[in-house]
Protein backbone atom coordinates (compact mmCIF):
# COMPACT_ATOMS: atom_id res chain seq x y z
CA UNK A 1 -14.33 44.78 -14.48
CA UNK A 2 -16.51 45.51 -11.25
CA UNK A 3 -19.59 43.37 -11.10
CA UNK A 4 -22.71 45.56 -10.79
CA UNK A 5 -26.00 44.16 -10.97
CA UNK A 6 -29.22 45.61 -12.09
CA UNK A 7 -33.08 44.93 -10.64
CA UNK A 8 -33.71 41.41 -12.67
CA UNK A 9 -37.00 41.31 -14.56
CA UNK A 10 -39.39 39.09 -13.90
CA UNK A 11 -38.44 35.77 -15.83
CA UNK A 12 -34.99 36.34 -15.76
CA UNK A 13 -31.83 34.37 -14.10
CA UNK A 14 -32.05 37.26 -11.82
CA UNK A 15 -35.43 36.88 -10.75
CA UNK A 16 -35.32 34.73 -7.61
CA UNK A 17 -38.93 33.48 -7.83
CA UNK A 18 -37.52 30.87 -10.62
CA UNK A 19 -34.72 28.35 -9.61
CA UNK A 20 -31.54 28.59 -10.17
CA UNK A 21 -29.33 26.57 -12.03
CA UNK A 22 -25.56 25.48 -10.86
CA UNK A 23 -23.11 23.59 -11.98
CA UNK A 24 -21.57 20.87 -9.51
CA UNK A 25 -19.49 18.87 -11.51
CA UNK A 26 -17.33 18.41 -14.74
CA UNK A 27 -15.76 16.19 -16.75
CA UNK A 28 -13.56 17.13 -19.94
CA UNK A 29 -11.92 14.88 -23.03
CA UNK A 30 -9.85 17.44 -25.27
CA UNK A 31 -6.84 16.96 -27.10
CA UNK A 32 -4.79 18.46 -24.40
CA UNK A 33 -5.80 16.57 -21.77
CA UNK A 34 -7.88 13.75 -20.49
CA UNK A 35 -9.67 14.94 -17.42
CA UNK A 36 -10.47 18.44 -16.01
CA UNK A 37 -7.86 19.28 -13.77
CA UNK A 38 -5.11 17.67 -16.20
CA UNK A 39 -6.83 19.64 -19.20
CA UNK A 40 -7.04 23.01 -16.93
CA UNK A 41 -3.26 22.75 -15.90
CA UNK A 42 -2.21 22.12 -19.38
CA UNK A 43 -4.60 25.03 -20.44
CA UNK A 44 -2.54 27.19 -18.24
CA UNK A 45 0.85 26.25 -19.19
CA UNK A 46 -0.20 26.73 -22.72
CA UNK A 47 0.34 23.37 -23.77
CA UNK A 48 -1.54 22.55 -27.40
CA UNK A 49 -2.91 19.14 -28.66
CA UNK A 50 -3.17 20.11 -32.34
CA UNK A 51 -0.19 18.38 -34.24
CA UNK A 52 -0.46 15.87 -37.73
CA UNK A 53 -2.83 13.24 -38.79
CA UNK A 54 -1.04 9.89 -37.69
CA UNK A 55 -3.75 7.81 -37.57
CA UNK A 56 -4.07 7.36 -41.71
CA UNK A 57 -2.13 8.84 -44.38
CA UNK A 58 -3.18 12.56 -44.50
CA UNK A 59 -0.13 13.48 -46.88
CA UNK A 60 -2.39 14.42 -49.90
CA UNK A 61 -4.98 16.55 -48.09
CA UNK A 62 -5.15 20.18 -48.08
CA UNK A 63 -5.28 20.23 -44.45
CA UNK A 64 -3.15 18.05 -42.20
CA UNK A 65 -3.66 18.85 -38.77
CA UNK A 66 -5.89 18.08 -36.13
CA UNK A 67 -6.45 18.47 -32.60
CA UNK A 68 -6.65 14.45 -31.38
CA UNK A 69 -6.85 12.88 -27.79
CA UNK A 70 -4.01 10.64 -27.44
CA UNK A 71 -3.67 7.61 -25.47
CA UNK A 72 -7.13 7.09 -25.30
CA UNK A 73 -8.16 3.53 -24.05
CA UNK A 74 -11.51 3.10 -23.82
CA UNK A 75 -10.89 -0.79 -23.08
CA UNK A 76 -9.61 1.28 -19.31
CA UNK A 77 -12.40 3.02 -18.78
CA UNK A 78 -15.27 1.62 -20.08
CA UNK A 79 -16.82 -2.13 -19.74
CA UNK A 80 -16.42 -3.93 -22.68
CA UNK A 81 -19.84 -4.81 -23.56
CA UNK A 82 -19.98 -1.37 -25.07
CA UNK A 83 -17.21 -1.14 -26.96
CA UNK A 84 -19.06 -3.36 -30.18
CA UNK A 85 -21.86 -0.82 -29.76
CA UNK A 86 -19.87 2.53 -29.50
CA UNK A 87 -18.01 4.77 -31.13
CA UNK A 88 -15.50 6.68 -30.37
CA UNK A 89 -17.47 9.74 -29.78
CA UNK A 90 -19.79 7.90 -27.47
CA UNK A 91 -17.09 5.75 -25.36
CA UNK A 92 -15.34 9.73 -24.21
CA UNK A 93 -19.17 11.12 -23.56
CA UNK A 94 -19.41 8.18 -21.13
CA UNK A 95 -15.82 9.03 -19.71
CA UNK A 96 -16.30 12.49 -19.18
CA UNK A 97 -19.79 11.83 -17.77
CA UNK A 98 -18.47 9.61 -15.76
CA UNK A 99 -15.81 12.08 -14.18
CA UNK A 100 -18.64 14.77 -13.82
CA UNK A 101 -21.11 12.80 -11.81
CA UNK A 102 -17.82 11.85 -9.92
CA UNK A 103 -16.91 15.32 -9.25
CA UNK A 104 -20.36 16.61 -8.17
CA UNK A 105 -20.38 13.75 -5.65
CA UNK A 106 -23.73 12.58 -7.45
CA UNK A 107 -24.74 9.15 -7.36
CA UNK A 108 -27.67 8.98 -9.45
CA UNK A 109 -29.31 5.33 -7.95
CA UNK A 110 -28.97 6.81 -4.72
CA UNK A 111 -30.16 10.12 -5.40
CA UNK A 112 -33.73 8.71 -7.07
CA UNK A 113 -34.46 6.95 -4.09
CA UNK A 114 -34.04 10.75 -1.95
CA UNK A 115 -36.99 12.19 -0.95
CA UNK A 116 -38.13 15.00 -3.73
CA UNK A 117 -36.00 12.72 -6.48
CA UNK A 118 -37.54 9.87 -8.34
CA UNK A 119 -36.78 8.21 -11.06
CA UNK A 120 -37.80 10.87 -13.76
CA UNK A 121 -35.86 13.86 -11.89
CA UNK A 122 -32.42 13.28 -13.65
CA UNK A 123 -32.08 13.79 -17.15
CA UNK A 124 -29.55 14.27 -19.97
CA UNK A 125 -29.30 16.80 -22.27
CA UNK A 126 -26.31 17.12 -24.70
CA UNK A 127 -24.97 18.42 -28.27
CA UNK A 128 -23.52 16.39 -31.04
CA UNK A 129 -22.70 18.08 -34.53
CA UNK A 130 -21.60 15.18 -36.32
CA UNK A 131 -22.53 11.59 -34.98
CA UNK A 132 -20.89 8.79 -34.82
CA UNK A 133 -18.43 8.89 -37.84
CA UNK A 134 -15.95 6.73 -37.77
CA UNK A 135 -18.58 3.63 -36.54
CA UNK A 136 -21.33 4.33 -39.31
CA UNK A 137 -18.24 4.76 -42.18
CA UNK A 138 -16.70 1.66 -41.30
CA UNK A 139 -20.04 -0.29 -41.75
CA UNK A 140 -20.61 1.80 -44.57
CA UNK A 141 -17.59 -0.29 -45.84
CA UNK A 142 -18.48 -3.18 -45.03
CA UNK A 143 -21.57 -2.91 -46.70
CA UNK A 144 -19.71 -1.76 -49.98
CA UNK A 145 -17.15 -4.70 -49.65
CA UNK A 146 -18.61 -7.19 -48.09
CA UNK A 147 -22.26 -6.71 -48.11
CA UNK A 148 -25.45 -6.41 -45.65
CA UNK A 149 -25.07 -9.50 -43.80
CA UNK A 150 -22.08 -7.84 -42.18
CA UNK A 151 -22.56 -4.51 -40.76
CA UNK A 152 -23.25 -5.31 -37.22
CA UNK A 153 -26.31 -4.16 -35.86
CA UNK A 154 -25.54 -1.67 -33.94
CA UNK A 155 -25.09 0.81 -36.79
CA UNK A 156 -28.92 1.37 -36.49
CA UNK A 157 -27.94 3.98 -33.18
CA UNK A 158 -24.09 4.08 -33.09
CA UNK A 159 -24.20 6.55 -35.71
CA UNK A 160 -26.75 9.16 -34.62
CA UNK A 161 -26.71 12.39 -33.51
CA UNK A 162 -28.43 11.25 -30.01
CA UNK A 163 -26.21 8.35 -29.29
CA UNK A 164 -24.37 10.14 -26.47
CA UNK A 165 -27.76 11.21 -24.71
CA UNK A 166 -29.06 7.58 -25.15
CA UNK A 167 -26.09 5.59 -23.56
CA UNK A 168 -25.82 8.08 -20.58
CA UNK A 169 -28.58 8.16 -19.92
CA UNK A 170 -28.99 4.18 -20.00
CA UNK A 171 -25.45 3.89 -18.34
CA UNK A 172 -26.14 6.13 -15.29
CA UNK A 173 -30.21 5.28 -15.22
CA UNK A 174 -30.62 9.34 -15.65
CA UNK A 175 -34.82 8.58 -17.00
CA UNK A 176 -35.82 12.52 -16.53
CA UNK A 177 -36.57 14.62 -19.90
CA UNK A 178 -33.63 14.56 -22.15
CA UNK A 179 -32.44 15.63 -25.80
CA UNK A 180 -30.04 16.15 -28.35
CA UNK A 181 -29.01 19.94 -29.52
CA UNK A 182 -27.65 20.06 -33.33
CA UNK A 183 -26.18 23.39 -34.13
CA UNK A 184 -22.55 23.04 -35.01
CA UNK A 185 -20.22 24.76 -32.61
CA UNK A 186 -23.64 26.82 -31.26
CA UNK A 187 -24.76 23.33 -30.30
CA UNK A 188 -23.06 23.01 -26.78
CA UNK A 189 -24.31 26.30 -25.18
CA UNK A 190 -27.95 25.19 -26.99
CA UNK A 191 -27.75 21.82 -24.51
CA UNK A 192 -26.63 23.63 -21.58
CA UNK A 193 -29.88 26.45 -21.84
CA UNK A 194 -32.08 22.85 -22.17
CA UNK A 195 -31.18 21.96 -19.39
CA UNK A 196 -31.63 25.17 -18.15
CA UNK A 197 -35.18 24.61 -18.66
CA UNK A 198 -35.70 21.23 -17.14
CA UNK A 199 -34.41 22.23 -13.84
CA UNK A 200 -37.09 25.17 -14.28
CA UNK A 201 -40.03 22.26 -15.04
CA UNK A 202 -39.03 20.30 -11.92
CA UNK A 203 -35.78 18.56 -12.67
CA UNK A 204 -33.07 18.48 -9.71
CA UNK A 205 -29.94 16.93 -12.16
CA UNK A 206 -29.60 16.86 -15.63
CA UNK A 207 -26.05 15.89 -16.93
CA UNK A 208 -25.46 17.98 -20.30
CA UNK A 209 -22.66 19.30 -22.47
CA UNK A 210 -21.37 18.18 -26.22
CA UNK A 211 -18.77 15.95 -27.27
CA UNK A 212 -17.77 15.41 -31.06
CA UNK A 213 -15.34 13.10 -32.93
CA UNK A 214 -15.27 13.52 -36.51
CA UNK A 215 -11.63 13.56 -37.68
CA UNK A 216 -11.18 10.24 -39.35
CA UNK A 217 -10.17 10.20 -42.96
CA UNK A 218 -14.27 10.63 -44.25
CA UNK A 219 -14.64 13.11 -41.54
CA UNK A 220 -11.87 14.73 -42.34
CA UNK A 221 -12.64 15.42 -45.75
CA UNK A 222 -16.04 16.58 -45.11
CA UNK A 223 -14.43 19.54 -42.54
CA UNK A 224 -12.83 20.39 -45.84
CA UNK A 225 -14.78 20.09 -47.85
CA UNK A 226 -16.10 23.18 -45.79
CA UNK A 227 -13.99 25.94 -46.50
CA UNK A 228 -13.59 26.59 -43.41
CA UNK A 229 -10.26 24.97 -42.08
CA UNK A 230 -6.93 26.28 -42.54
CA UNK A 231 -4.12 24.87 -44.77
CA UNK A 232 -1.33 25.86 -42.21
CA UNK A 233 1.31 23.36 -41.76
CA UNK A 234 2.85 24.49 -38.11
CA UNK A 235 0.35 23.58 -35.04
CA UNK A 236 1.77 26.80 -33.47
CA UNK A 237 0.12 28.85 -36.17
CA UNK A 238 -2.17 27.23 -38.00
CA UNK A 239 -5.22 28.11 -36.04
CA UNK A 240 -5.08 31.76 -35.06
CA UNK A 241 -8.45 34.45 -34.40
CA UNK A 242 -8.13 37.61 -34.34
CA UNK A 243 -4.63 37.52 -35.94
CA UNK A 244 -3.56 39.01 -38.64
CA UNK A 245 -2.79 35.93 -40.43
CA UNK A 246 -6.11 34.02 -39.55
CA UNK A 247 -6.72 31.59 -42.46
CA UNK A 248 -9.19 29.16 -41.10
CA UNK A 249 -9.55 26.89 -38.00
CA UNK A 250 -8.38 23.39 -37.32
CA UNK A 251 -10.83 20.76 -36.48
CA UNK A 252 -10.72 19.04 -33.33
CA UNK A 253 -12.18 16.33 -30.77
CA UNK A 254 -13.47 16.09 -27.59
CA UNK A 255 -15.91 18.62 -25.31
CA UNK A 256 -17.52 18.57 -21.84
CA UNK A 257 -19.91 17.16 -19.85
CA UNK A 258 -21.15 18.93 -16.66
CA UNK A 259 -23.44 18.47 -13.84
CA UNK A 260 -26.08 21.05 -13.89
CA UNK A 261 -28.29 21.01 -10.61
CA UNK A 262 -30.95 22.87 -9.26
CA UNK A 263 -29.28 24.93 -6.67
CA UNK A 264 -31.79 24.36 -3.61
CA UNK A 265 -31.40 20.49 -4.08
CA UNK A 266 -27.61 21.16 -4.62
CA UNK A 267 -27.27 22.76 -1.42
CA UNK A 268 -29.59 20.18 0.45
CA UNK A 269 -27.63 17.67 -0.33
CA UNK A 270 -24.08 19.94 0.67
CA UNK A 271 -22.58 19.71 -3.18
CA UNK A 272 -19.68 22.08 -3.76
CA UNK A 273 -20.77 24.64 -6.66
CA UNK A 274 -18.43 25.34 -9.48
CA UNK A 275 -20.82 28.48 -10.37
CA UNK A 276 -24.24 29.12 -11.59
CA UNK A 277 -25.06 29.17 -14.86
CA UNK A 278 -27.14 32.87 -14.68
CA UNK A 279 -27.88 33.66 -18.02
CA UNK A 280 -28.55 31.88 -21.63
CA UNK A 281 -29.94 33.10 -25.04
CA UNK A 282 -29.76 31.92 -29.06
CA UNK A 283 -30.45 33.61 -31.69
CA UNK A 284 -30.30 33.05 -35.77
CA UNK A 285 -28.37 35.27 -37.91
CA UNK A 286 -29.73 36.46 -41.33
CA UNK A 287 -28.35 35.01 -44.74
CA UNK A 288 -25.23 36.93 -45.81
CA UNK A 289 -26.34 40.21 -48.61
CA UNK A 290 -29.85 39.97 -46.54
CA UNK A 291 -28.35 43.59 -44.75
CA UNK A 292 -29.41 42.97 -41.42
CA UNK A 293 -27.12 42.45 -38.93
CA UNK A 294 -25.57 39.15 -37.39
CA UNK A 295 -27.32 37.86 -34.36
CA UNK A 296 -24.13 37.42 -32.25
CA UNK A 297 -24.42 40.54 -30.62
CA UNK A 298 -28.11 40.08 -30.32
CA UNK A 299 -27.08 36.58 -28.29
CA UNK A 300 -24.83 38.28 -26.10
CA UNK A 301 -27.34 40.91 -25.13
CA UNK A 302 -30.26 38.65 -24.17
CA UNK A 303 -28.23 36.67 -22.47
CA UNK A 304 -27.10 39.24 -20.05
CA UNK A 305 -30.75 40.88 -19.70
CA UNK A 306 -31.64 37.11 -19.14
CA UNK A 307 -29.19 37.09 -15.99
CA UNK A 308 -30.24 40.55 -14.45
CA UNK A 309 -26.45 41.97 -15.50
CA UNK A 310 -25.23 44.51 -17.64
CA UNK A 311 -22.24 44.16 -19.70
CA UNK A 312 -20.37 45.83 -17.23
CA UNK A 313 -20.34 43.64 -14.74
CA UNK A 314 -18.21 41.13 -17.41
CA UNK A 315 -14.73 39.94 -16.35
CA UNK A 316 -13.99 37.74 -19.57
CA UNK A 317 -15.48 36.65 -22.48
CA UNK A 318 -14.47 33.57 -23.77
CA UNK A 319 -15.10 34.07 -27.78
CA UNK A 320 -15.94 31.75 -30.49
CA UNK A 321 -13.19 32.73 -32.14
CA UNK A 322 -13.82 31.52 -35.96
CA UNK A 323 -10.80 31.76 -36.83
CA UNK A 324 -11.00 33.25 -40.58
CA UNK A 325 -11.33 36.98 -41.39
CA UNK A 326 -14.77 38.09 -41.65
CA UNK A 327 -15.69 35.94 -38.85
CA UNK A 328 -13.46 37.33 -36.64
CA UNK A 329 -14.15 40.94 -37.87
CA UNK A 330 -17.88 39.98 -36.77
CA UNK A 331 -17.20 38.63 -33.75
CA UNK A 332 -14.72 41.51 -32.67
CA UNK A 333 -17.48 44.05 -33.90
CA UNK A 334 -19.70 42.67 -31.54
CA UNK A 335 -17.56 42.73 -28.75
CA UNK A 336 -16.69 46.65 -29.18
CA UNK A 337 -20.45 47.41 -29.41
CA UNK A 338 -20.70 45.91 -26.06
CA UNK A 339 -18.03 46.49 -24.01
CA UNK A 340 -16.00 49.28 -26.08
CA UNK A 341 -12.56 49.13 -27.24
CA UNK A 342 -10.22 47.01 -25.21
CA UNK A 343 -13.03 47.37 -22.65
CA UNK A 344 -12.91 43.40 -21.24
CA UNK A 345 -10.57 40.58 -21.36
CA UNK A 346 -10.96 38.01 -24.48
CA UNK A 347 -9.59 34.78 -24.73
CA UNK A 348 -9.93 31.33 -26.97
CA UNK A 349 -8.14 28.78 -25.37
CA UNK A 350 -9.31 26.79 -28.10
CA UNK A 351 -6.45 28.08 -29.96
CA UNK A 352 -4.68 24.80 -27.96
CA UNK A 353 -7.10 22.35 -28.87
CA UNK A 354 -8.86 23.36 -32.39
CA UNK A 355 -12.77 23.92 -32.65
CA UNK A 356 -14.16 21.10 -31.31
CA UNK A 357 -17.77 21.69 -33.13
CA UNK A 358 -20.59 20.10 -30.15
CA UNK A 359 -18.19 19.62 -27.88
CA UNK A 360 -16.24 23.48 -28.06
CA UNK A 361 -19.03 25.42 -26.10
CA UNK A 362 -19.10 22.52 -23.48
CA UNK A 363 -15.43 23.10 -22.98
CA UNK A 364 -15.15 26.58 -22.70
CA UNK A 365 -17.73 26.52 -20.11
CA UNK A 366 -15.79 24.53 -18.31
CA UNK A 367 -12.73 26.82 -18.93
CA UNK A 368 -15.13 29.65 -17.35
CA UNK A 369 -16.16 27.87 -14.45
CA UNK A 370 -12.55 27.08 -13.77
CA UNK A 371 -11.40 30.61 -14.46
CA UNK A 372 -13.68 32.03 -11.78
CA UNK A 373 -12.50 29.40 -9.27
CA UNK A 374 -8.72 30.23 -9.73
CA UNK A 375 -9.18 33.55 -10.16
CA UNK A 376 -6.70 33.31 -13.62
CA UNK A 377 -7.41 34.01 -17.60
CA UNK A 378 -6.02 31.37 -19.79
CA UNK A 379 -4.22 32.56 -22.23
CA UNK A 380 -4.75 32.41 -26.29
CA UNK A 381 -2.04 30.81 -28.22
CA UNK A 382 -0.11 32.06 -30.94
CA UNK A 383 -1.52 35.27 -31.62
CA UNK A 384 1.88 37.47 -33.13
CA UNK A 385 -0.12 39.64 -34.90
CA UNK A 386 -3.26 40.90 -33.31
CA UNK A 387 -5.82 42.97 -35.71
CA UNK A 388 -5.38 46.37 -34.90
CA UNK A 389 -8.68 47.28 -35.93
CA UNK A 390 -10.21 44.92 -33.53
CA UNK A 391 -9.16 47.14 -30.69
CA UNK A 392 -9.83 43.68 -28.61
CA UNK A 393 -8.30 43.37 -24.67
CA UNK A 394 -6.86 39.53 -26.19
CA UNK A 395 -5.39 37.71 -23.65
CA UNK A 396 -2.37 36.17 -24.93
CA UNK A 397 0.24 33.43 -24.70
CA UNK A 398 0.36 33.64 -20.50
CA UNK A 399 -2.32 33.58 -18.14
CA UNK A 400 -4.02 36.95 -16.46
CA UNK A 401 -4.84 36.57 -13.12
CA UNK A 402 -7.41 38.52 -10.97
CA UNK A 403 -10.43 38.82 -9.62
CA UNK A 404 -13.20 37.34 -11.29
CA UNK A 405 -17.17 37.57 -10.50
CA UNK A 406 -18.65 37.04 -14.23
CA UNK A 407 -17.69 35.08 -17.79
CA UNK A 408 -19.55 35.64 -21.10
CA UNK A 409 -19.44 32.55 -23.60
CA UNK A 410 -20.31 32.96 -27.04
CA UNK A 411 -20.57 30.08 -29.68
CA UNK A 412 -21.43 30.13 -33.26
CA UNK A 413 -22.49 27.29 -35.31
CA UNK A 414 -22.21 27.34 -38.99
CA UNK A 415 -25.95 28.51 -41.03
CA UNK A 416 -26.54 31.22 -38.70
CA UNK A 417 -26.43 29.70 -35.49
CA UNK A 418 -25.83 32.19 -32.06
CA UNK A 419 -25.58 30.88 -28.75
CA UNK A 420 -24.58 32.81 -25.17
CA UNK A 421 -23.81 31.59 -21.62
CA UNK A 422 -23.41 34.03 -18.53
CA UNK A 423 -21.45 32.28 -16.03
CA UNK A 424 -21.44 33.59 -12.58
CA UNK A 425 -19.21 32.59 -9.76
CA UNK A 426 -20.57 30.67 -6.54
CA UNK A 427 -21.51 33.14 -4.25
CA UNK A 428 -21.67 36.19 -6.45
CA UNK A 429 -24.86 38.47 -6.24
């Protein structure tokens, strides 16, 4: 679609009186690939990370399959005074933080002691849905079996939702306002508008993102125990929005962490821009039978006014993409009222990697960013049988290229949460 701009109001992304917000750098985990540019390719070719459990015997659960990062050694990436005090969750937050400050060329001890910096100028901000599961249940264990005296003592922060924040932010000295976002899937876009608003309060950096890793055999059963996640046996298929034979999602690990500047002190210090991040809103949707609408839509909308666009000026929107029926139906709805029938380019690469709860938003971000930079749609996998009735532009099974100005990301977190992110190119007015 053509981007067209509208006179921003005063407040908004658009308004140039408040600063803006870009993103410099990125670093991704996901089950299809360790690292952005390995992830991206991968992405592109279509490749999927979702196969069987293999790390415990899954054989009499309901559902089986998973979207898990292989080969991860955090012994090669991270020094092994953490590893007691991490858990898995927490050692790929500090890898993929790691590659982000990397990327944006951002050295965070040298950039406190710039003039305009300090100390309490870089902050963290990310989004964690589930903690630190596998850690806290295997002290859990130990407690049952062996007693108090020996769950090590680390289980008093390893398990908690702000662990990730915490040993960033101690890892990379990053003392500026920071937080923890907890609203499921929702959660990642949440952090990312945070952060938003610390660059806006005087902030130059804040590294932000999600990251979750919940699929160990407690974790596991509590995604079940959900209702949520599909039964499907086939990794091809088993995971499949908008489709006629959508049945659930399947739960995956990983996310995103990116380097979010403020884009005067990004250009002062010559960092390459991935894109700005223009435009943010949340929103709560009403309890099912209340007869008021969803809040998606509502999302969506404020988000855009928040950037100074219309939804016209929309290349792709990169959906949440539930993944059951009625979900989907919602979702879909929301995107017609919008845009129109087939009137902009959807994908879910997600369909490669499952729903990665905090970390899912994070990563389609990054998908957006990367998009815009390569001028190319990646694809949705598996989708035979799109619903008819969703009269949805899906982009499926190969990549779309063209040009692209503007991405819409939408993210829903289970209890009524509605997040949305306008992504703009670098350079685009």
């Amino acid at each position: 679609m053509t981007a067209t701009a509208t006179s921003p109001a005063p407040g908004t992304a658009g308004d140039t009186t408040r600063p803006s917000a870009v993103v410099t750098g990125i670093g991704v985990a996901a089950p299809n690939g360790l690292g952005t540019e390995a992830w991206w390719q991968a992405t592109l070719r279509g490749e999927s990370g979702i196969g069987p459990v293999t790390d415990y015997d899954a054989s009499r659960y309901p559902s089986r399959l998973v979207g898990s990062i292989t080969g991860f050694d955090a012994a090669e990436h991270i020094p092994g005074r953490l590893l007691p005090q991490t858990d898995r969750v927490t050692r790929l937050a500090l890898v993929a933080g790691a590659e982000a400050l990397a990327d944006a060329g951002a050295d965070p001890a040298e950039l406190a002691g710039q003039d305009g910096y300090g100390d309490y100028s870089l902050g963290v901000v990310t989004s964690n849905a589930t903690g630190g599961f596998g850690f806290t249940h295997r002290e859990i264990r130990k407690l049952w079996t062996e007693g108090p005296q020996k769950v090590s003592v680390y289980e008093s922060f390893a398990w908690f939702y702000a662990v990730n924040t915490g040993q960033l932010s101690i890892r990379h000295k990053l003392r500026g306002p920071s937080g923890v976002l907890v609203s499921e899937q929702a959660g990642g876009l949440d952090a990312i508008g945070q952060s938003r608003r610390t660059l806006r309060q005087g902030v130059k950096l804040s590294l932000t993102g999600g990251m979750d890793s919940s699929l160990d055999p407690w974790g596991l059963t509590s995604h079940i125990a959900s209702g949520r996640l599909s039964r499907g046996t086939d990794p091809a298929t088993a995971y499949l929005p908008f489709d006629a034979r959508a049945a659930g999602h399947v739960p995956g690990e990983g996310g995103a962490i990116l380097v979010l500047e403020d884009a005067t002190a990004a250009r002062a210090r010559g960092a390459r821009v991935y894109g700005e991040i223009a435009g943010y809103a949340a929103t709560f949707s009403p309890r099912p039978g209340s007869g008021r609408p969803p809040g998606l839509e509502r999302a969506a909308r404020l988000a855009l006014a928040d950037s100074g666009l219309t939804p016209e000026s929309v290349d792709v929107v990169f959906a949440d993409a539930a993944g059951t029926p009625a979900a989907d139906e919602e979702e879909a709805t929301a995107l017609r009222s919008l845009f129109g029938p087939y009137g902009v380019p959807v994908t879910a690469p997600k369909t490669l990697t499952g729903r990665l709860y905090g970390g899912g938003a994070p990563l389609d971000v990054a998908g957006a960013l990367l998009a815009l930079r390569d001028g190319v749609v990646p694809p949705t996998a598996g989708i035979g049988r799109p619903v008819a009735g969703h009269r949805l532009d899906l982009v499926r099974d190969t990549p779309r290229e063209g040009p692209l100005r503007t991405a819409l990301v939408l993210a829903r977190g289970h209890g009524g949460f509605n997040a949305a992110v306008v992504v703009r190119a670098a350079g685009a007015s």
